[in-house]
N, C-alpha and C. Protein backbone atom coordinates (compact mmCIF):
# COMPACT_ATOMS: atom_id res chain seq x y z
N UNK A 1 76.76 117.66 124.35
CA UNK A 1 76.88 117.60 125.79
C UNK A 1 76.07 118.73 126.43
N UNK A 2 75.71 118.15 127.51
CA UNK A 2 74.70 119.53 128.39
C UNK A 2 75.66 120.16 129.26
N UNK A 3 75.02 121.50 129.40
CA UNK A 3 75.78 122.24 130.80
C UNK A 3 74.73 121.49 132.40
N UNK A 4 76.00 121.27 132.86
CA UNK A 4 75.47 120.86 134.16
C UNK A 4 74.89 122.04 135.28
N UNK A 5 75.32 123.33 135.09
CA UNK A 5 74.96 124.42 135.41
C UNK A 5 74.79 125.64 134.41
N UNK A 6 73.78 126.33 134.16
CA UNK A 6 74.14 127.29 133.29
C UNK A 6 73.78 128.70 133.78
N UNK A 7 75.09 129.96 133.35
CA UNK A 7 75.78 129.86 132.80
C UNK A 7 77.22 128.57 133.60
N UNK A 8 77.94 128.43 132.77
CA UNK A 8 79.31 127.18 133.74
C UNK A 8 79.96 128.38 133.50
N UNK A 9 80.41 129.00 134.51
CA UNK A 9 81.84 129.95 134.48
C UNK A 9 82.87 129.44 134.99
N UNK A 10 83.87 129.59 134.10
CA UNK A 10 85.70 129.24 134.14
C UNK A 10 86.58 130.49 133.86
N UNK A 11 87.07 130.27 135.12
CA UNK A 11 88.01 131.44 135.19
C UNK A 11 89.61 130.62 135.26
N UNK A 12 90.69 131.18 133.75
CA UNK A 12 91.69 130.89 133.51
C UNK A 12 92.71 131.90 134.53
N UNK A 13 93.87 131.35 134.95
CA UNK A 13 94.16 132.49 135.73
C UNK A 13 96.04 132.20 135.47
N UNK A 14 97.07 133.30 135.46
CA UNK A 14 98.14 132.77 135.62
C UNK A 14 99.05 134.13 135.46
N UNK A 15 100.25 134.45 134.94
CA UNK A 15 100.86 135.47 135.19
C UNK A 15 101.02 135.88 133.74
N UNK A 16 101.51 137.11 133.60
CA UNK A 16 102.03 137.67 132.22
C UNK A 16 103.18 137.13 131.72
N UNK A 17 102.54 136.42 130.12
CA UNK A 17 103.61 135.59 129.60
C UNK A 17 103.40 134.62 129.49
N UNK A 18 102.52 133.40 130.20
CA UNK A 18 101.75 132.27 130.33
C UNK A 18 100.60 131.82 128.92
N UNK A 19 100.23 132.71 128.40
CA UNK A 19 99.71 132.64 127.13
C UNK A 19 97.69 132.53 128.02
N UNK A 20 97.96 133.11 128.90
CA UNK A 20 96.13 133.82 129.29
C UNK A 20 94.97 133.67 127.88
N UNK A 21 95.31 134.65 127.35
CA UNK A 21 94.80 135.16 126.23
C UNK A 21 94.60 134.10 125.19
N UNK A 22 95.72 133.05 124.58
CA UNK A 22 95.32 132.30 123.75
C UNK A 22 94.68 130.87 124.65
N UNK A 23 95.02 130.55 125.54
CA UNK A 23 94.29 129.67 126.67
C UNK A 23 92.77 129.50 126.47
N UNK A 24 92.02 131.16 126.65
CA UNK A 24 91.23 131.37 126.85
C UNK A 24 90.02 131.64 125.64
N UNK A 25 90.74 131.86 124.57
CA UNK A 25 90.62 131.65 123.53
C UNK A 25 90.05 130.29 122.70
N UNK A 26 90.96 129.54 122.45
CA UNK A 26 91.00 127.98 122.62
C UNK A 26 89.52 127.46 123.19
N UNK A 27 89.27 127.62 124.47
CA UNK A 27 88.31 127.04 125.13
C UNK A 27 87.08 127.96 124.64
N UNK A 28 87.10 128.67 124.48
CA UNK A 28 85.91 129.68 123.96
C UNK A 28 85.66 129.23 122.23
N UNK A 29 86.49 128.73 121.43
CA UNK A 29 85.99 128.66 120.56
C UNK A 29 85.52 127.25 120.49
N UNK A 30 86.29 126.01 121.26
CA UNK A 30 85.65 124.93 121.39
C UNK A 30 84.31 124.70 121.90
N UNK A 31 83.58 125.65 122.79
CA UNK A 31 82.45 125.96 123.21
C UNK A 31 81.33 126.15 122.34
N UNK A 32 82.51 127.45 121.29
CA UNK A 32 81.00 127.88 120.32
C UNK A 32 80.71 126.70 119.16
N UNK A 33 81.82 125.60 119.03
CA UNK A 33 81.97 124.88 118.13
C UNK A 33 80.92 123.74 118.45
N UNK A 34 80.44 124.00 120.11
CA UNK A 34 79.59 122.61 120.18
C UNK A 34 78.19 123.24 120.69
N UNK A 35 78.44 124.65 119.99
CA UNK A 35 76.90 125.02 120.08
C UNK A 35 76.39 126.15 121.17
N UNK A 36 77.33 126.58 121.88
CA UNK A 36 77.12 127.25 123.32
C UNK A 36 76.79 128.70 122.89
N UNK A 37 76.56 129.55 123.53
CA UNK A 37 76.93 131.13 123.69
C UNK A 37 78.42 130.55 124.40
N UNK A 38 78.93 131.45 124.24
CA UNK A 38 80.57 131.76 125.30
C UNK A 38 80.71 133.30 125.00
N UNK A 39 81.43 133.82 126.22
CA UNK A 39 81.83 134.92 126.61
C UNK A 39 83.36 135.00 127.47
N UNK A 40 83.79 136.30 126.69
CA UNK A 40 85.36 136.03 127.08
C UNK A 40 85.41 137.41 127.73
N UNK A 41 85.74 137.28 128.78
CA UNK A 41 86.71 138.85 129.61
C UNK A 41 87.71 138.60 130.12
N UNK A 42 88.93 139.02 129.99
CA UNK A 42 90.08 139.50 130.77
C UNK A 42 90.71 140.64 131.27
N UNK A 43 91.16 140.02 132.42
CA UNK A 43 91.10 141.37 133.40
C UNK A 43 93.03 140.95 133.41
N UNK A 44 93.65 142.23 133.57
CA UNK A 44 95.33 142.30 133.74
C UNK A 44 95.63 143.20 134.71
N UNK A 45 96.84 142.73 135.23
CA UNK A 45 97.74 143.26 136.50
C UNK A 45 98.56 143.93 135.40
N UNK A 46 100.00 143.70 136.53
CA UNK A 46 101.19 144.33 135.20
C UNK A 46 101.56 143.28 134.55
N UNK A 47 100.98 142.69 133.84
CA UNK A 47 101.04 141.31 132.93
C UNK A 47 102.72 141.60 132.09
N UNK A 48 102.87 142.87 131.68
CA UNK A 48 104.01 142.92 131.06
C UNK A 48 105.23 142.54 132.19
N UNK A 49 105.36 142.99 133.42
CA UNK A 49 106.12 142.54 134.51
C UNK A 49 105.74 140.95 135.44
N UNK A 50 104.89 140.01 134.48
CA UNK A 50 105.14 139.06 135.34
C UNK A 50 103.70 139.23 136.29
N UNK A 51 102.82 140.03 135.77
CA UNK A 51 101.65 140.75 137.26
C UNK A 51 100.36 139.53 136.65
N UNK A 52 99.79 140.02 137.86
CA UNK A 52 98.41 138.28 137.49
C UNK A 52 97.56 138.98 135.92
N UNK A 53 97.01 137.46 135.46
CA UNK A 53 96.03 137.69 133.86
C UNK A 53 95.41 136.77 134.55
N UNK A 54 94.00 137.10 134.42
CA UNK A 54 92.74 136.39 135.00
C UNK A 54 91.93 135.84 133.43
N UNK A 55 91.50 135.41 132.84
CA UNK A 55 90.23 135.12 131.77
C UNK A 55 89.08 134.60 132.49
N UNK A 56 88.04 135.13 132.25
CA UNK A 56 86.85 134.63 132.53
C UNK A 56 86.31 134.00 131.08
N UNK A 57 85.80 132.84 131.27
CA UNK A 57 85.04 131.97 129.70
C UNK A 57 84.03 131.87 130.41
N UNK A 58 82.47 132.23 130.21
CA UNK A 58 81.08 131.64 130.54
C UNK A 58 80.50 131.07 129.51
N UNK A 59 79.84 129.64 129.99
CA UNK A 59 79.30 129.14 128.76
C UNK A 59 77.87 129.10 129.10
N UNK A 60 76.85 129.47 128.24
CA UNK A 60 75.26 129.03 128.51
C UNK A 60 74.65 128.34 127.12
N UNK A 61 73.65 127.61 127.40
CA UNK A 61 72.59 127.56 126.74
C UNK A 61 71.26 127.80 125.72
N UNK A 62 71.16 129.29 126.42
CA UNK A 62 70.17 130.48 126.83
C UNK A 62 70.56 131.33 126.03
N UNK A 63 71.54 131.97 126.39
CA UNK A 63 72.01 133.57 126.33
C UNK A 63 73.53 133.63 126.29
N UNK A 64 73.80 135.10 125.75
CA UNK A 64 74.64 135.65 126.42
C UNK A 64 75.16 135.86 127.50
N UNK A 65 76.23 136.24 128.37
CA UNK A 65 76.15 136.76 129.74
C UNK A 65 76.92 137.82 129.39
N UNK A 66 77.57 138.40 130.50
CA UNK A 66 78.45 139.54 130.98
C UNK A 66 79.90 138.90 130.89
N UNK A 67 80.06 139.39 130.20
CA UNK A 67 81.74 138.98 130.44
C UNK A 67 82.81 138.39 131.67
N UNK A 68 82.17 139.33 132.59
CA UNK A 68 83.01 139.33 134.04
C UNK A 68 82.39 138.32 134.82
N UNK A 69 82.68 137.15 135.37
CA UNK A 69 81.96 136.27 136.87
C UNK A 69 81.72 136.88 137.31
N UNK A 70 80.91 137.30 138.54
CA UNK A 70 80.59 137.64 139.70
C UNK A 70 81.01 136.93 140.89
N UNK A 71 81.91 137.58 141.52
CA UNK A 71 82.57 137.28 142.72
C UNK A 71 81.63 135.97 143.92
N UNK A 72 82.62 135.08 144.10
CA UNK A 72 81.92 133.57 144.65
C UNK A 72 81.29 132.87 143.51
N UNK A 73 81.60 133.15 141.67
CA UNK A 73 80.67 132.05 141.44
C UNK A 73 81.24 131.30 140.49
N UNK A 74 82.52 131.22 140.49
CA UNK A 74 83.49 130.58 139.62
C UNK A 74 82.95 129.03 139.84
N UNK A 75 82.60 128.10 138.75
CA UNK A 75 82.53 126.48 138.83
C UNK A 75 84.01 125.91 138.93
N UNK A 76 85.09 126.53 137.79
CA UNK A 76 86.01 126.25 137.44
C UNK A 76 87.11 126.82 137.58
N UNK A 77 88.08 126.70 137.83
CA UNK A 77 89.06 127.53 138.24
C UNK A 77 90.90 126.49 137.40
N UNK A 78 91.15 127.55 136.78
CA UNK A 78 92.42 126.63 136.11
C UNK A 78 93.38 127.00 136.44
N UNK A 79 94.32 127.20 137.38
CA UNK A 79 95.67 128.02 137.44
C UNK A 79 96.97 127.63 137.07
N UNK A 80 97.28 128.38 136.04
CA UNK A 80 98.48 128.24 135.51
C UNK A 80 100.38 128.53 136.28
N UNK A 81 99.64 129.23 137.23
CA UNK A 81 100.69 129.11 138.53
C UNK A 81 99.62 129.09 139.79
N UNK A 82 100.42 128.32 140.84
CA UNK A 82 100.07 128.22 142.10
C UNK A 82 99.18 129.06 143.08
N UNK A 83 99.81 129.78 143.17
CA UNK A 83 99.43 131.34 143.75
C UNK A 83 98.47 132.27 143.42
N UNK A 84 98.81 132.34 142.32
CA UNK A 84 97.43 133.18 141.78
C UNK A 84 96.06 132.38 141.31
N UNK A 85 96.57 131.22 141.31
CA UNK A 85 95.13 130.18 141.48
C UNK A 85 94.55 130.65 142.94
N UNK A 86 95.34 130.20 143.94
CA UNK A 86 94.72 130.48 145.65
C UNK A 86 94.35 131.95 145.26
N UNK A 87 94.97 132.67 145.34
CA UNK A 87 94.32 134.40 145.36
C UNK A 87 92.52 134.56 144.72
N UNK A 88 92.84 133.95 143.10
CA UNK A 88 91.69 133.76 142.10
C UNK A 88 90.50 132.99 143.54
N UNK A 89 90.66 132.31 143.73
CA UNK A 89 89.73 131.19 144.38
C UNK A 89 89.17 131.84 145.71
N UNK A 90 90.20 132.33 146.50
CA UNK A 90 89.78 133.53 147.47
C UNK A 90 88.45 134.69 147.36
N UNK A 91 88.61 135.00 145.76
CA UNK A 91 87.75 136.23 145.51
C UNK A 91 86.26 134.90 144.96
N UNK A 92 86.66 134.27 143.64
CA UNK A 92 86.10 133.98 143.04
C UNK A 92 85.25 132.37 143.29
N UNK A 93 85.49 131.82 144.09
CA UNK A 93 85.49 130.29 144.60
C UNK A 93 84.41 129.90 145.74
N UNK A 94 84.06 128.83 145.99
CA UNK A 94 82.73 128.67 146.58
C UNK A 94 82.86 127.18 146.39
N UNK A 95 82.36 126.34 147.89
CA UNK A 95 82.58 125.32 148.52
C UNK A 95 82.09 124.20 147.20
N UNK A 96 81.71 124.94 146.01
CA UNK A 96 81.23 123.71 144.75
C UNK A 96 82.59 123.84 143.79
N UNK A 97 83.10 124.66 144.03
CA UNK A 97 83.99 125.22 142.68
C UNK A 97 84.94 124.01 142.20
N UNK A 98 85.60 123.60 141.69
CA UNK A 98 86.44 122.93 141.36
C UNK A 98 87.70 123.68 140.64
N UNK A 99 88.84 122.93 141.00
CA UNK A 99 90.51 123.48 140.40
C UNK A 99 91.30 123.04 139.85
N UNK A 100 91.88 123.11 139.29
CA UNK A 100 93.08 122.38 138.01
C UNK A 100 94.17 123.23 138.29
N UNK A 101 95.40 122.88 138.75
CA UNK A 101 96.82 123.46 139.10
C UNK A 101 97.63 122.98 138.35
N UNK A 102 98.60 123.79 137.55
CA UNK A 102 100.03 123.34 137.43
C UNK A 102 100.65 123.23 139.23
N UNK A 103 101.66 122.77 139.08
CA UNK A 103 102.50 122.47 140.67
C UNK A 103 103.58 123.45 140.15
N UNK A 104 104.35 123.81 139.19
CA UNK A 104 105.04 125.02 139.22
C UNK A 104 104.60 126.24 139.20
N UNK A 105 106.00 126.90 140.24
CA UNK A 105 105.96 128.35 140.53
C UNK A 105 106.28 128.82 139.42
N UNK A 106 105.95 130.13 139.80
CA UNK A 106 106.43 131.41 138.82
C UNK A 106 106.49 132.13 139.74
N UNK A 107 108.05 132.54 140.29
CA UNK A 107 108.44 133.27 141.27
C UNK A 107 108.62 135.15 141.19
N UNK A 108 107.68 136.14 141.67
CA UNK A 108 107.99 137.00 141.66
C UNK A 108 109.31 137.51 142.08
N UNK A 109 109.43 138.86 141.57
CA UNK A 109 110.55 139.35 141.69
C UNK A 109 111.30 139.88 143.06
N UNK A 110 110.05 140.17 143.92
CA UNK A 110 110.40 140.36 145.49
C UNK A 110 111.01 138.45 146.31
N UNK A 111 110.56 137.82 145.42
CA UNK A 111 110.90 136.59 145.97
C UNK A 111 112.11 136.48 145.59
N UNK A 112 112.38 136.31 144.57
CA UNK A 112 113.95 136.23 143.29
C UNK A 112 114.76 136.87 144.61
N UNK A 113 114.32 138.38 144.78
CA UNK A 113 115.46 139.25 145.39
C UNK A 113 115.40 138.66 146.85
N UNK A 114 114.73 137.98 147.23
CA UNK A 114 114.93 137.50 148.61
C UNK A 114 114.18 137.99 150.00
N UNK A 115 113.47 139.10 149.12
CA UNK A 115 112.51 139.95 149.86
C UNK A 115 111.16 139.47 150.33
N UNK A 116 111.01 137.94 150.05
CA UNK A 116 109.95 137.51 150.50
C UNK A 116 109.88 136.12 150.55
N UNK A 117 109.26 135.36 150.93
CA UNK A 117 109.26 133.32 150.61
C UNK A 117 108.06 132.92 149.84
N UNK A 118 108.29 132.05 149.19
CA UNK A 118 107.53 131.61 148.26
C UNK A 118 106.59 130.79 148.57
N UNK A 119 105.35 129.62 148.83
CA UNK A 119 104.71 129.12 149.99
C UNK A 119 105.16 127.56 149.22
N UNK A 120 105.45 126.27 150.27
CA UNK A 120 105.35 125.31 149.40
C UNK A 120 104.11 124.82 148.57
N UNK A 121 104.17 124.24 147.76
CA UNK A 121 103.03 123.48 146.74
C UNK A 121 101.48 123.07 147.77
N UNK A 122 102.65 122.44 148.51
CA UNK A 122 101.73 121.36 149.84
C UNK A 122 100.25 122.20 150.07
N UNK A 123 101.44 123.73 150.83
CA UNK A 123 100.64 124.73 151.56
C UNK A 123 99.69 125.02 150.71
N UNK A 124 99.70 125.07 149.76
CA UNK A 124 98.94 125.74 148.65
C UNK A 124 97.71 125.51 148.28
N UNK A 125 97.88 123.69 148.49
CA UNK A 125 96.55 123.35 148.16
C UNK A 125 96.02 122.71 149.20
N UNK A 126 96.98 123.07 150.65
CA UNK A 126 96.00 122.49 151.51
C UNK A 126 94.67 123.23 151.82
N UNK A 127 95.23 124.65 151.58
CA UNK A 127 94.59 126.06 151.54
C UNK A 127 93.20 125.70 150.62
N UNK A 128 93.53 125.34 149.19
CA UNK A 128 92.53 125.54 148.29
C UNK A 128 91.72 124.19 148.53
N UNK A 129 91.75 123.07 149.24
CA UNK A 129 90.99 122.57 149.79
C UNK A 129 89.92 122.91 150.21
N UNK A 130 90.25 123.48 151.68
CA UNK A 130 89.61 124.06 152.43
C UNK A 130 88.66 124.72 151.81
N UNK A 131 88.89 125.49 150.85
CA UNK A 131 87.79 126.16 150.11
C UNK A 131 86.83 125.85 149.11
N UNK A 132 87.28 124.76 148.73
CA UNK A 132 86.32 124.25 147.02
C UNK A 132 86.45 122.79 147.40
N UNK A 133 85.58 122.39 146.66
CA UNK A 133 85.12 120.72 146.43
C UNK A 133 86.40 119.91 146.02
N UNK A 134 87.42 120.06 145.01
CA UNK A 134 88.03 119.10 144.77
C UNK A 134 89.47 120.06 144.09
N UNK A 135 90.39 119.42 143.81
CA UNK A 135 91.44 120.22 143.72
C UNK A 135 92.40 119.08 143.11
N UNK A 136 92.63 119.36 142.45
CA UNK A 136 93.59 118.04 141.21
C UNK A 136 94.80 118.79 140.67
N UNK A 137 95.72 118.85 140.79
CA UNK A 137 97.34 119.02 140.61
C UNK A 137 97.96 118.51 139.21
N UNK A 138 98.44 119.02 138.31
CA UNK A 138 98.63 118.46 136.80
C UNK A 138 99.99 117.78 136.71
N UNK A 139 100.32 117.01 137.29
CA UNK A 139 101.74 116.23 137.31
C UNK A 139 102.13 115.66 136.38
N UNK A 140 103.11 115.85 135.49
CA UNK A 140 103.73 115.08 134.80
C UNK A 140 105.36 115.03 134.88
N UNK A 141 105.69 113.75 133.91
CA UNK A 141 106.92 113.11 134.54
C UNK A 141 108.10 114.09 133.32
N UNK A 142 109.56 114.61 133.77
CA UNK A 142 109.90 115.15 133.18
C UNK A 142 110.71 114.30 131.96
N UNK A 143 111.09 114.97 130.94
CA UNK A 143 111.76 113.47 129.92
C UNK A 143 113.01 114.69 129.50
N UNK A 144 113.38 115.60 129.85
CA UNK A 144 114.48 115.85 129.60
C UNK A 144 114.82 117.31 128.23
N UNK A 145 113.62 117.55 127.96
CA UNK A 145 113.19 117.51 126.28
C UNK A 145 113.05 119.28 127.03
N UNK A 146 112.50 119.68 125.48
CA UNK A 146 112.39 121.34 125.67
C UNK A 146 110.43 121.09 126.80
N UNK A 147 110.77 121.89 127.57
CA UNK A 147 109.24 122.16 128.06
C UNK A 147 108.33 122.48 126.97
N UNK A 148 106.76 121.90 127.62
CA UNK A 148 105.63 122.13 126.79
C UNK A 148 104.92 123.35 126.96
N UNK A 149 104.44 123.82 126.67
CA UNK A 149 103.61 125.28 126.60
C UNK A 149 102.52 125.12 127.70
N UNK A 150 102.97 125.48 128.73
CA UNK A 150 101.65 125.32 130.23
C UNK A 150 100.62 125.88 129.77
N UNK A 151 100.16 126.91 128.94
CA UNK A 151 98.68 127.02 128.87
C UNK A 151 98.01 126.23 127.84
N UNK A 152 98.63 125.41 126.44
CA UNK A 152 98.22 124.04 126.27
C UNK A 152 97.58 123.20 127.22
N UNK A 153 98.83 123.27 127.99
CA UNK A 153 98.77 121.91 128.76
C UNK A 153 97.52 121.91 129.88
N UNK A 154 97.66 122.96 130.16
CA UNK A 154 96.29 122.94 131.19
C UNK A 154 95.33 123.22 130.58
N UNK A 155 94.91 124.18 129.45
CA UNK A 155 93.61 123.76 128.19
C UNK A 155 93.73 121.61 128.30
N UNK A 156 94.23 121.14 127.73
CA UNK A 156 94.76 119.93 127.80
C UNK A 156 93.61 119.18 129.12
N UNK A 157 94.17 119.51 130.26
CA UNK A 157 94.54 119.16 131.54
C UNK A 157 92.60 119.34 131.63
N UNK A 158 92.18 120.64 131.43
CA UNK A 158 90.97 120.83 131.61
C UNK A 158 89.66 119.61 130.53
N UNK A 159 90.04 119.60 129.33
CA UNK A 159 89.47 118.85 128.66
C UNK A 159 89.88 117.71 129.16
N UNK A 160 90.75 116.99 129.53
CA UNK A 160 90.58 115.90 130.26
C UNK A 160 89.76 115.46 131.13
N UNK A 161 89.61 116.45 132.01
CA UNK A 161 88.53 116.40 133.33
C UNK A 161 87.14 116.01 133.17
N UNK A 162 87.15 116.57 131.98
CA UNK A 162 85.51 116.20 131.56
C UNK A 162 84.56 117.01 132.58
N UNK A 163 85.16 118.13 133.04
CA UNK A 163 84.12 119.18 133.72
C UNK A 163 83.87 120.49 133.05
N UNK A 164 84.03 120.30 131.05
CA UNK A 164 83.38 121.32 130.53
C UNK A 164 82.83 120.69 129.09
N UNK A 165 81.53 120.90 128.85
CA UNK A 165 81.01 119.96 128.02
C UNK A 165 81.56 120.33 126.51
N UNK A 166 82.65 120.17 126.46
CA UNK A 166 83.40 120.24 124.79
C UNK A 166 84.34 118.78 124.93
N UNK A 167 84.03 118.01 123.59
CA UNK A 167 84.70 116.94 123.25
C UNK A 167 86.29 117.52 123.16
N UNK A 168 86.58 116.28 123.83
CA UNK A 168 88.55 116.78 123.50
C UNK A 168 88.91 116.93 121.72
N UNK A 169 88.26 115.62 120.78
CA UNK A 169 88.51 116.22 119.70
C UNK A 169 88.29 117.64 119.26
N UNK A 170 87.07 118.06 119.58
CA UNK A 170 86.77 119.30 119.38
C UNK A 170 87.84 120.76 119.53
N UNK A 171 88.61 121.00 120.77
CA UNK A 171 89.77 121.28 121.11
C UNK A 171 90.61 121.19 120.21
N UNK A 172 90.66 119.71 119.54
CA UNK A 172 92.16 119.91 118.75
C UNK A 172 91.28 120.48 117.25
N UNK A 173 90.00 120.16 116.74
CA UNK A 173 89.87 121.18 115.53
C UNK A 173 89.87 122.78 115.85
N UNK A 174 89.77 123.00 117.08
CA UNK A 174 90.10 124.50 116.98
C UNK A 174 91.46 124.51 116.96
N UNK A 175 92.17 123.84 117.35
CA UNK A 175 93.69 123.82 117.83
C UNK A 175 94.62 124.24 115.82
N UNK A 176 93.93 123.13 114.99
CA UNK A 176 94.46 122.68 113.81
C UNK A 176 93.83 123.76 112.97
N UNK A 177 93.10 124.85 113.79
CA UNK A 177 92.88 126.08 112.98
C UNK A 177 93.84 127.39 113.21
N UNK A 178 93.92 127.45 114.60
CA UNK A 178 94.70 128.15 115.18
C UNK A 178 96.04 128.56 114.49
N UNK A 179 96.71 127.13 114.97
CA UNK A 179 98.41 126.94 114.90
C UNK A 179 98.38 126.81 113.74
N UNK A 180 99.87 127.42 113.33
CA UNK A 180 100.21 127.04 112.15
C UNK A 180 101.04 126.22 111.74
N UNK A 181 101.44 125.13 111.14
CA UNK A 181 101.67 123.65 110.72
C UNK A 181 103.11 123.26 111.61
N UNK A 182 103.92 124.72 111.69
CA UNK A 182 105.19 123.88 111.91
C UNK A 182 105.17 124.05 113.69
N UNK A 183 104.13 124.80 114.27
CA UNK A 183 103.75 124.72 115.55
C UNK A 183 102.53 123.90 116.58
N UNK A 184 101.79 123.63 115.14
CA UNK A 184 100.58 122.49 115.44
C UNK A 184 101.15 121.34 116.36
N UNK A 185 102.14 120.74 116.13
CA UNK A 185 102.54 119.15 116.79
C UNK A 185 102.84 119.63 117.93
N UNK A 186 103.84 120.65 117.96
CA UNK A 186 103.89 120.82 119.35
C UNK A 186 103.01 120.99 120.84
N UNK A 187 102.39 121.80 120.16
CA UNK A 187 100.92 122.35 121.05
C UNK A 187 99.85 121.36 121.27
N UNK A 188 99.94 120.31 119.70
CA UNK A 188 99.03 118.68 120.03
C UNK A 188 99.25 118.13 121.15
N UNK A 189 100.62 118.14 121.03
CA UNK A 189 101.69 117.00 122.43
C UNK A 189 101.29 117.51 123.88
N UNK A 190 101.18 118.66 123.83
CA UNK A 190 101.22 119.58 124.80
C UNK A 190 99.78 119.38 125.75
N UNK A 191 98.81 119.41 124.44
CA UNK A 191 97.24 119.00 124.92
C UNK A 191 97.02 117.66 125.51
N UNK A 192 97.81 117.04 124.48
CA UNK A 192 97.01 115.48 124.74
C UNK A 192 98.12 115.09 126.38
N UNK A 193 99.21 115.61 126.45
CA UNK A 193 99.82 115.06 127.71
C UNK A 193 98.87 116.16 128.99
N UNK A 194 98.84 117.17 128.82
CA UNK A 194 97.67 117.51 129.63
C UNK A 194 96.19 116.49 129.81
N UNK A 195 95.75 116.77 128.72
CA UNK A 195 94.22 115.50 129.04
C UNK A 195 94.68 113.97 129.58
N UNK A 196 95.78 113.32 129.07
CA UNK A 196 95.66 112.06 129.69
C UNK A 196 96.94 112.24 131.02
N UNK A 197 97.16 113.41 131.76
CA UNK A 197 97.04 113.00 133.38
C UNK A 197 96.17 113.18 133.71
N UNK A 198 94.55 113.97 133.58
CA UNK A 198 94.07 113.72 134.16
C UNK A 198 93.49 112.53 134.11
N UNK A 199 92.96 112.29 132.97
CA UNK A 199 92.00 111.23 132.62
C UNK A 199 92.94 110.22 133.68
N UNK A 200 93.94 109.71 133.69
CA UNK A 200 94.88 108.78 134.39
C UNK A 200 94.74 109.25 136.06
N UNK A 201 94.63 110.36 136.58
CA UNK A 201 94.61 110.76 137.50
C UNK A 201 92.80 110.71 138.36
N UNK A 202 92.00 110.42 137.20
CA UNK A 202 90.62 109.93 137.97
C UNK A 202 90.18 108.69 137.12
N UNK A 203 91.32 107.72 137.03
CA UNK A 203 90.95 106.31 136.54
C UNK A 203 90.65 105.95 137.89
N UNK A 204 89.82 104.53 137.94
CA UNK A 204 89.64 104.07 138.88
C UNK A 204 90.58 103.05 139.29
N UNK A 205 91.24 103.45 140.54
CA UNK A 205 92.34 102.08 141.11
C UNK A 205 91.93 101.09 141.13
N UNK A 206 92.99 99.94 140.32
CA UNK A 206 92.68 98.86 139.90
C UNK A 206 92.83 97.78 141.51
N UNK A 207 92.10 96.57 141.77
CA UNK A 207 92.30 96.72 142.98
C UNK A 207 93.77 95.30 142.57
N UNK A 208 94.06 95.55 144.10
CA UNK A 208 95.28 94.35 143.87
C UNK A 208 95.09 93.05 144.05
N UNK A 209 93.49 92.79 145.27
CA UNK A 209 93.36 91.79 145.17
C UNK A 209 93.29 90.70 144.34
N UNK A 210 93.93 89.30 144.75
CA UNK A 210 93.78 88.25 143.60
C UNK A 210 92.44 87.26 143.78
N UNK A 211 91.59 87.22 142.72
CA UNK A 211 90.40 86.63 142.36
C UNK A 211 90.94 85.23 142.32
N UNK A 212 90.07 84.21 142.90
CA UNK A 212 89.79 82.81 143.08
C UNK A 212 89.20 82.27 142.48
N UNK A 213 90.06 81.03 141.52
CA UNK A 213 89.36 80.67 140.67
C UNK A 213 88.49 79.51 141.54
N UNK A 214 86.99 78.90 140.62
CA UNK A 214 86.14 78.66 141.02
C UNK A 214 86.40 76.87 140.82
């Protein structure tokens, strides 16, 4: 697969505890697996308290790059909570960029205590609209079961999109290197229900009209 821009910078973004680090990871080695340079930087808040984890992944062609994006030139933007996606996109985002959201919060602690309001979902991305090209929400239906690992799922969610040139198989052979056997299935489940909302989420609507036979 070609880069449609090079370098393609993706910036992973979400709170301490979210799994940043192996997220970012993951996608960086699926990169080098299909031939790329990739470059990994992360930048941390008070990640141990819950504070924002940013990853930057650049992929080129060419070269190396710098670890760090340069402010306005994010293509990609993944947020693993709400909020710190909008913040990320604020600094890093530009009327081409594109976004991938979980719809759950991760409520700080001034919020918990009541010391502040949390913004709805709605607000959130009416906001990140406004700012970037397209903005896609990772919805899935709940079944009752233990939750899946959100930074899977949005690794997942992103290879679905088909807006970073690594085959989804590819993903899961880094995946089946990674994990180890009695955690592999889980983290599979986790991917593949990430990739097929999106893929399901930019199928083309089937139309309803009924065709006349001739």
């Amino acid at each position: 697969m070609a880069l449609k821009v090079d370098p393609l910078n993706v910036i992973i973004t979400g709170v301490g505890g979210q799994g940043n680090v192996l997220a970012s990871q993951i996608l960086a080695s699926a990169g080098i697996k299909e031939g790329f340079y990739v470059t990994v930087g992360e930048t941390y808040g008070a990640s141990q308290r819950g504070g924002p984890v940013m990853s930057h992944v650049r992929f080129s062609a060419v070269a190396q790059c710098g670890p760090l994006i340069p402010e306005g030139q994010a293509d990609i933007v993944v947020g693993m909570e709400p909020v710190e996606a909008l913040r990320v996109v604020t600094d890093f985002g530009n009327p081409e960029t594109r976004v991938i959201i979980s719809p759950r919060p991760i409520y700080p602690i001034w919020v918990l205590a009541g010391q502040a309001t949390y913004p709805p979902l709605e607000e959130i991305v009416g906001k990140l609209k406004k700012l970037v090209a397209k903005v896609e929400v990772v919805r899935l239906s709940e079944d009752g079961k233990e939750p899946l690992p959100m930074n899977i799922l949005m690794i997942g969610a992103l290879a679905g999109s088909g807006l970073v040139p690594v085959a989804v198989k590819t993903f899961e052979e880094v995946m089946r290197e990674i994990f180890i056997p009695k955690d592999l299935e889980r983290n599979l489940k986790a991917f593949r229900a990430g990739a097929n909302a999106l893929k399901k989420a930019n199928a083309p609507a089937k139309s309803k009209a009924k065709r006349k036979r001739n």
